[in-house]
C-alpha atoms as a PDB file:
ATOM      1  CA  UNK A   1     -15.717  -8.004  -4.569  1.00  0.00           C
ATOM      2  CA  UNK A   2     -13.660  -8.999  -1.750  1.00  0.00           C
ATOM      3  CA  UNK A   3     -10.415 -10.320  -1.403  1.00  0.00           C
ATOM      4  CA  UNK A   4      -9.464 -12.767   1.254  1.00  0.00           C
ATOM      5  CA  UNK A   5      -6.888 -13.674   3.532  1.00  0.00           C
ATOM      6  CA  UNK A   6      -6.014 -16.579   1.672  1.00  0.00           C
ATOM      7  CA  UNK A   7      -6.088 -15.014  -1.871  1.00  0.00           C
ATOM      8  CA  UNK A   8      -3.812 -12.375  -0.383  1.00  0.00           C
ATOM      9  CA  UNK A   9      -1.292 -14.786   0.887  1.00  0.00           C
ATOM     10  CA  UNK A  10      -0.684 -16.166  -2.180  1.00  0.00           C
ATOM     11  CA  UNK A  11       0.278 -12.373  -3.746  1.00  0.00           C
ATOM     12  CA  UNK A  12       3.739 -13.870  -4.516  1.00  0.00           C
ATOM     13  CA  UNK A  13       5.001 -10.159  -6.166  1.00  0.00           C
ATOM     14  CA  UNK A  14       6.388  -7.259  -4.000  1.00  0.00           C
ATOM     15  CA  UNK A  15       3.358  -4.756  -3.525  1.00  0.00           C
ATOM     16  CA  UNK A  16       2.877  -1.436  -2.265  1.00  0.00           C
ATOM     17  CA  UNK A  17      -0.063   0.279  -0.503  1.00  0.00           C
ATOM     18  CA  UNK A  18       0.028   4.104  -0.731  1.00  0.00           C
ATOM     19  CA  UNK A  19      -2.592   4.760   2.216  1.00  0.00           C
ATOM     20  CA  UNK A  20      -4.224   8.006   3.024  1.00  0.00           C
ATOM     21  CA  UNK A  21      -4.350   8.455   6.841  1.00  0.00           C
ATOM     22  CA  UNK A  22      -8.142   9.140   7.299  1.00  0.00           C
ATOM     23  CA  UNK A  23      -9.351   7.520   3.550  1.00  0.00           C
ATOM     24  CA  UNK A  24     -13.283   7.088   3.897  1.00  0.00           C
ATOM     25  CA  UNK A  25     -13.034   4.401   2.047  1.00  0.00           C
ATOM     26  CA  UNK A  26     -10.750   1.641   3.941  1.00  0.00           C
ATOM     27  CA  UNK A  27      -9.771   2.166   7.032  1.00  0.00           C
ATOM     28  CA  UNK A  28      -5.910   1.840   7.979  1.00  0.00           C
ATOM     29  CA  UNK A  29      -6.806  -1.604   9.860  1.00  0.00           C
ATOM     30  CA  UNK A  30      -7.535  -3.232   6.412  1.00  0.00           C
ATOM     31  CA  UNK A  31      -4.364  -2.011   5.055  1.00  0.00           C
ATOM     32  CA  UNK A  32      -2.560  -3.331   7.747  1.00  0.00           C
ATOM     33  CA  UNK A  33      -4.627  -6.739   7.647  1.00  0.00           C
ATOM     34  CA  UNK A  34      -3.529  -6.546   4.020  1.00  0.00           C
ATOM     35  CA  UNK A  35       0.079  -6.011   4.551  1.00  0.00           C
ATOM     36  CA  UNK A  36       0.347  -8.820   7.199  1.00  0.00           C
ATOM     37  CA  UNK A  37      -1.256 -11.496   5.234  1.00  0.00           C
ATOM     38  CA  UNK A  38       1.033 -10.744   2.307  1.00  0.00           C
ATOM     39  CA  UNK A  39       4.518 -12.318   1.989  1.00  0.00           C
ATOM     40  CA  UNK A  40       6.209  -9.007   0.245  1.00  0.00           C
ATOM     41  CA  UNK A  41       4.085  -5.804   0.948  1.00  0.00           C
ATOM     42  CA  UNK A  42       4.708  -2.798   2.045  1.00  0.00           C
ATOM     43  CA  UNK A  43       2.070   0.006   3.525  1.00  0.00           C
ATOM     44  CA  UNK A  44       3.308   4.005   3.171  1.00  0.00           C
ATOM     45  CA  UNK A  45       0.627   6.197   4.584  1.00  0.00           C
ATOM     46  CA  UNK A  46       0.724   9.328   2.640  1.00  0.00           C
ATOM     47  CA  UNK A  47      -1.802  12.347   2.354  1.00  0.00           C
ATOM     48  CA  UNK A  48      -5.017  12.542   4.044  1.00  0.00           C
ATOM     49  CA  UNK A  49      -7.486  11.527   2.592  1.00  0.00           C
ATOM     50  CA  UNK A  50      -8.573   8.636  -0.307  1.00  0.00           C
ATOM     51  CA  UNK A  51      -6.187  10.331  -3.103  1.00  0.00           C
ATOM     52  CA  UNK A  52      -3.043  10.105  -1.382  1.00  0.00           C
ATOM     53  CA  UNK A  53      -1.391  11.104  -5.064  1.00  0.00           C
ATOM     54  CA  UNK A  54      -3.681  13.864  -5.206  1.00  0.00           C
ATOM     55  CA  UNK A  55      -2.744  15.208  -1.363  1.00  0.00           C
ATOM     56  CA  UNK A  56       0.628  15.410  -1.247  1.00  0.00           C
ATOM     57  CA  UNK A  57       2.072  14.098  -5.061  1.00  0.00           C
ATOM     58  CA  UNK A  58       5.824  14.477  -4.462  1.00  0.00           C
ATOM     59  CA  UNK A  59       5.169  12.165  -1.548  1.00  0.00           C
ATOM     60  CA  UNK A  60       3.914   9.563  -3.373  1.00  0.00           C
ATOM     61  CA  UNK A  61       6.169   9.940  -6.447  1.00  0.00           C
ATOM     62  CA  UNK A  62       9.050   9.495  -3.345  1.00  0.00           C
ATOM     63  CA  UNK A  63       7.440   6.354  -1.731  1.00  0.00           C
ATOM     64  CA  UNK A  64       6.727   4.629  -5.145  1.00  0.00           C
ATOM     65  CA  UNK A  65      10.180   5.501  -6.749  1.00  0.00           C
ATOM     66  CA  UNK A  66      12.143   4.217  -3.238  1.00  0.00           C
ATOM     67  CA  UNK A  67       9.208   1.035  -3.178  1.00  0.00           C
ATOM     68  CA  UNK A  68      10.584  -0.070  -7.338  1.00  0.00           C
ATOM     69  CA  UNK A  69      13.947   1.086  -7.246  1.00  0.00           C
ATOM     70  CA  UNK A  70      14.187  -1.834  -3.909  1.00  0.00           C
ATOM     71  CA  UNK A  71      12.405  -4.236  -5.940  1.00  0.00           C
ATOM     72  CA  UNK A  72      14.186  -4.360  -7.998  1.00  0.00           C
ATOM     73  CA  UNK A  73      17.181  -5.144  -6.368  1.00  0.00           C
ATOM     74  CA  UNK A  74      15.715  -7.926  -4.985  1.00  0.00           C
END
């Protein structure tokens, strides 16, 4: 299933992509693609590889903590 440019611009909610630089699985293009078609979203690269959680976990803990804690000031 794929989402579309469209579908993704009407994402209303803040959102966060936690990429892995070289994930085999999307390539850092699409998350950019992503980020730009969405109104509110953010993209952290983090970690190397497809489990950017799994690299590098105090990372991640970091970006998603900083990513609600500005939500929700919003």
């Amino acid at each position: 299933m794929r989402i579309n440019a469209d579908e993704l611009r009407s994402v209303a909610q803040p959102t966060l992509f936690v990429w892995g630089r070289h994930d085999p699985f999307g390539s850092f293009d699409s998350g950019h693609a992503a980020v730009a078609a969405m109104p509110d979203a953010q993209l952290k690269v983090v970690g190397i590889g497809h489990l950017p959680w799994w690299d590098e976990p105090d990372e991640c803990a970091r970006v998603v903590r900083d990513f609600v804690r500005s939500a929700e000031k919003r």
